[in-house]
Protein backbone atom coordinates (compact mmCIF):
# COMPACT_ATOMS: atom_id res chain seq x y z
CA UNK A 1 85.32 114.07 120.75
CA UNK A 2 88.66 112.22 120.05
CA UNK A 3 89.81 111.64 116.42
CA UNK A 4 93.24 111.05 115.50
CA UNK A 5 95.56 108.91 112.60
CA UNK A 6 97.62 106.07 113.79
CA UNK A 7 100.33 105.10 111.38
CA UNK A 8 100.65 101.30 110.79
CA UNK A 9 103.67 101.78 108.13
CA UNK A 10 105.33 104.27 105.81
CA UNK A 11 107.25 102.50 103.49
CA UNK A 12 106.37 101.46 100.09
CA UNK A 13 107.40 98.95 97.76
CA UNK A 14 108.78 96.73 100.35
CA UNK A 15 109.03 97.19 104.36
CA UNK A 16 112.65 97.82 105.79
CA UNK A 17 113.25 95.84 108.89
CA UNK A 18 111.25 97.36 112.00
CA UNK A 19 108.74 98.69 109.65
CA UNK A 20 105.55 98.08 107.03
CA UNK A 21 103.91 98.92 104.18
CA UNK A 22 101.06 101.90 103.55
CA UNK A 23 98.76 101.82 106.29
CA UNK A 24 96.83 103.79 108.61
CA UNK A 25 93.96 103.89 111.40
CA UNK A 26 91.09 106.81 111.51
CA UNK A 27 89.65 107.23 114.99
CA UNK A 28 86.66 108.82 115.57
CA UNK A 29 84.31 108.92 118.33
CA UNK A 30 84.89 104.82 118.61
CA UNK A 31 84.50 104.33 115.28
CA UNK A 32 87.72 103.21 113.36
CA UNK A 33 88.58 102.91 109.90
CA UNK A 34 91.58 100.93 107.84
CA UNK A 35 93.42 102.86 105.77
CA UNK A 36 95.29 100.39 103.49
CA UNK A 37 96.99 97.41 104.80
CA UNK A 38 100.38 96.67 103.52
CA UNK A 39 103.14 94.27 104.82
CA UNK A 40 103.84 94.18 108.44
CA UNK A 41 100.47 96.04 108.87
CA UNK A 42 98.17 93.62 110.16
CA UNK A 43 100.23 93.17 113.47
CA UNK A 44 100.12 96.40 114.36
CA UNK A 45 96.49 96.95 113.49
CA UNK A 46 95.38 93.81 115.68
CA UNK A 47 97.36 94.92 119.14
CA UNK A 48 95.47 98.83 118.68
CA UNK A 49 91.86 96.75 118.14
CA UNK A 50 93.33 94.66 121.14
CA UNK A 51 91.86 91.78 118.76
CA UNK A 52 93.17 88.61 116.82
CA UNK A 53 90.10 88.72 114.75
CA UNK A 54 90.05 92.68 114.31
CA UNK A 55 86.79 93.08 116.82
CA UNK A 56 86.06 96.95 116.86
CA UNK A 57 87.06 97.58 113.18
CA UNK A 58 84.22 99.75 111.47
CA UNK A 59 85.41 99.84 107.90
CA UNK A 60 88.14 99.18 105.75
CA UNK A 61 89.43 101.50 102.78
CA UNK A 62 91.97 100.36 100.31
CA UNK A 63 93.06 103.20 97.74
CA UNK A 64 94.40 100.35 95.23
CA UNK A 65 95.47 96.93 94.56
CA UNK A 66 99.15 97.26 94.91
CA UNK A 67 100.39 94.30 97.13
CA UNK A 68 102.28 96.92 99.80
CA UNK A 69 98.44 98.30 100.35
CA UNK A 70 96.80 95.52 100.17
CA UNK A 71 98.74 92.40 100.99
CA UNK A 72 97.58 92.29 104.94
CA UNK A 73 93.82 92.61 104.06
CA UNK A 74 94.34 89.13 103.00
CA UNK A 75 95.73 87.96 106.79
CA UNK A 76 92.88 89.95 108.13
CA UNK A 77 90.62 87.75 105.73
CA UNK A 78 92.25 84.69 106.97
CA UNK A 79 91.72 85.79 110.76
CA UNK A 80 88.51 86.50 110.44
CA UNK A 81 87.44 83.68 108.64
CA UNK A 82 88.91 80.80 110.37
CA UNK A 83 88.68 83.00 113.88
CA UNK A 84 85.58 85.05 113.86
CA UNK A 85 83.56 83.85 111.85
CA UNK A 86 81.08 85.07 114.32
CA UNK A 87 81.46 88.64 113.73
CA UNK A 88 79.63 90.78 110.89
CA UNK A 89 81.42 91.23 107.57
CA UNK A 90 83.58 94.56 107.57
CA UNK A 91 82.76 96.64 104.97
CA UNK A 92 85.41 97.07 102.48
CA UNK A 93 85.34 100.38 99.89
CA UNK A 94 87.97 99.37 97.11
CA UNK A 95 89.10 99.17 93.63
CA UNK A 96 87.47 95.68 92.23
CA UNK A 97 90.73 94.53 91.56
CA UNK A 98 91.52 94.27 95.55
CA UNK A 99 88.54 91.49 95.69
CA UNK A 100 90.17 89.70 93.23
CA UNK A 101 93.63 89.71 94.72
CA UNK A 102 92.35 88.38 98.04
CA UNK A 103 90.33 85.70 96.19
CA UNK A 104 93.25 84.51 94.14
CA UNK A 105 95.54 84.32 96.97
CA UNK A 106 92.76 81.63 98.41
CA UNK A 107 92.31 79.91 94.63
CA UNK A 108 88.75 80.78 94.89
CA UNK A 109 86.39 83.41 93.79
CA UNK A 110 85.51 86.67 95.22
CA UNK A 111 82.68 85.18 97.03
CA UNK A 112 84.92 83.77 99.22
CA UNK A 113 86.28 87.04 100.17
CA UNK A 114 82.40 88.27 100.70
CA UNK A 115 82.18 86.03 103.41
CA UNK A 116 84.29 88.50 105.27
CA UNK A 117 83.98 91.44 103.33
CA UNK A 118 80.66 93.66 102.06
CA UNK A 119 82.32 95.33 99.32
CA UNK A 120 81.54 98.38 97.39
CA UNK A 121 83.25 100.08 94.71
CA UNK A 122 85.98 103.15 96.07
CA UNK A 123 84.70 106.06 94.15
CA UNK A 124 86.56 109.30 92.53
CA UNK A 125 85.71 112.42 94.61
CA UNK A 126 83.77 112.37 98.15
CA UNK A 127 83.65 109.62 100.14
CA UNK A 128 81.78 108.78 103.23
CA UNK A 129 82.53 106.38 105.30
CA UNK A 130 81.18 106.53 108.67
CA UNK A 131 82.09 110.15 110.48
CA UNK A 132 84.73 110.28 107.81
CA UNK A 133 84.74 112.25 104.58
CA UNK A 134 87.40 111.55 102.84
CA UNK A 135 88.43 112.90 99.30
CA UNK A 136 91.08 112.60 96.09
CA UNK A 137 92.85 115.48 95.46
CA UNK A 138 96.39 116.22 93.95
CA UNK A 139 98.72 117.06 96.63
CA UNK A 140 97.99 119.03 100.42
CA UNK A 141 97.63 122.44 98.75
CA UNK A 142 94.48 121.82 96.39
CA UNK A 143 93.06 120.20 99.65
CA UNK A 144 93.80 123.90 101.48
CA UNK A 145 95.29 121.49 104.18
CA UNK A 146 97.48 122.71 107.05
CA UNK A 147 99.42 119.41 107.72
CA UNK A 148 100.80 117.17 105.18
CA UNK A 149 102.02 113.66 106.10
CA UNK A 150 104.87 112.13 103.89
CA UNK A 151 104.17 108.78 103.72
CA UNK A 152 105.27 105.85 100.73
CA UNK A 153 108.90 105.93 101.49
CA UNK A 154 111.07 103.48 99.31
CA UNK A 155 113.43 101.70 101.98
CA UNK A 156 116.61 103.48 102.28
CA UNK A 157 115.34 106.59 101.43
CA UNK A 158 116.40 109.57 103.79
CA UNK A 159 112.69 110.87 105.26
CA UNK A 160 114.68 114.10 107.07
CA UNK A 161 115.84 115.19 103.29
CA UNK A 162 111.98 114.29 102.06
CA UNK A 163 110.38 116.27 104.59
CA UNK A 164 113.02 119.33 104.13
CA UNK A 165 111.72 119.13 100.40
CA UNK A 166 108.82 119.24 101.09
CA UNK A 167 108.89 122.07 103.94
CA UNK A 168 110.60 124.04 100.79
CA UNK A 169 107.11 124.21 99.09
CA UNK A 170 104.65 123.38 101.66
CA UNK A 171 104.12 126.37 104.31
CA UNK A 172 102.25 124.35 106.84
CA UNK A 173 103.36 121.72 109.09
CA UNK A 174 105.59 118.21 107.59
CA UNK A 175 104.93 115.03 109.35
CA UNK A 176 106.63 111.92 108.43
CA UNK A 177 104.40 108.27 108.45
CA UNK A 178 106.45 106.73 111.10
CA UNK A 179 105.06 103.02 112.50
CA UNK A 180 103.47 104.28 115.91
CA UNK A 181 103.09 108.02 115.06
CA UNK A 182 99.68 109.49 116.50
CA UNK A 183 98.02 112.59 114.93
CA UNK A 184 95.47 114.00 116.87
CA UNK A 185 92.89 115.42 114.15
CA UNK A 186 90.79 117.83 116.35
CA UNK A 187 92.61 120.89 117.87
């Protein structure tokens, strides 16, 4: 059974040069799942799916509709709209307000972005989707996790010092969200 985390981008706000945005992909058995989709994400996404028109995507999560998590679900849109049209519509769990931001960035409605997407509402708490659960909680030591990945990093900002802070008060192990990094999830 493989299952691992494959960082897109780690920087928020804006990416520095070489890297993106917020983004990751959940691996599973074959089944794969978009975490977020900041700037500079979508390239990176595309050569893992080995796909122009993101073929072998399972699901898409978006945790909220600030444009350096969400600005690259739009090219995906775009791809898959005007290139595989073909394909079923990915299913998209999201705030609303990440519907409408695709929409407006085509000056339509959000039934445009249905042609693409089956939405449903992100919920607080549990979340299914697929093999994944996946669930909100304040920081790595309420979730009783073992690994913590520091991810979000305004450009410029030193990730060594951020993960020695955060070694400080987290026992288990510190990974920084580097573009490329691989986390296997079963051990």
């Amino acid at each position: 059974m493989s299952s691992r985390v494959v960082v897109l981008g780690g920087c928020g706000a804006w990416p520095e040069p070489g890297r993106a945005c917020s983004g990751f992909l959940l691996e599973h058995d074959g089944f794969r799942v978009a975490l977020d989709l900041g700037y500079g994400t979508l390239p990176r996404l595309l050569s893992l799916l080995g796909s122009t028109t993101a073929v072998g995507l399972d699901a898409i999560i978006v945790t909220h509709d600030h444009p350096d998590h969400v600005v690259d679900l739009h090219g995906l849109f775009r791809a898959r709209l005007c290139g595989g049209r073909q394909e079923p519509r990915i299913p998209l769990s999201s705030p609303e307000a990440v519907l409408e931001r695709i929409a407006g960035l085509e000056d339509s409605d959000r039934s445009t972005a249905e042609l693409v997407f089956t939405w449903r509402p992100l919920p607080a708490g549990a979340h299914e989707v697929g093999p994944f659960r996946l669930e909100s909680e304040a920081g790595a030591a309420a979730a009783a996790a073992d690994r913590l990945m520091l991810t979000h990093f305004w450009p410029g900002n030193e990730r060594d010092r951020s993960r020695a802070a955060a070694a400080a008060v987290f026992s288990g192990e510190v990974l920084i969200a580097d573009e490329g990094v691989v986390v296997p999830l079963s051990r």
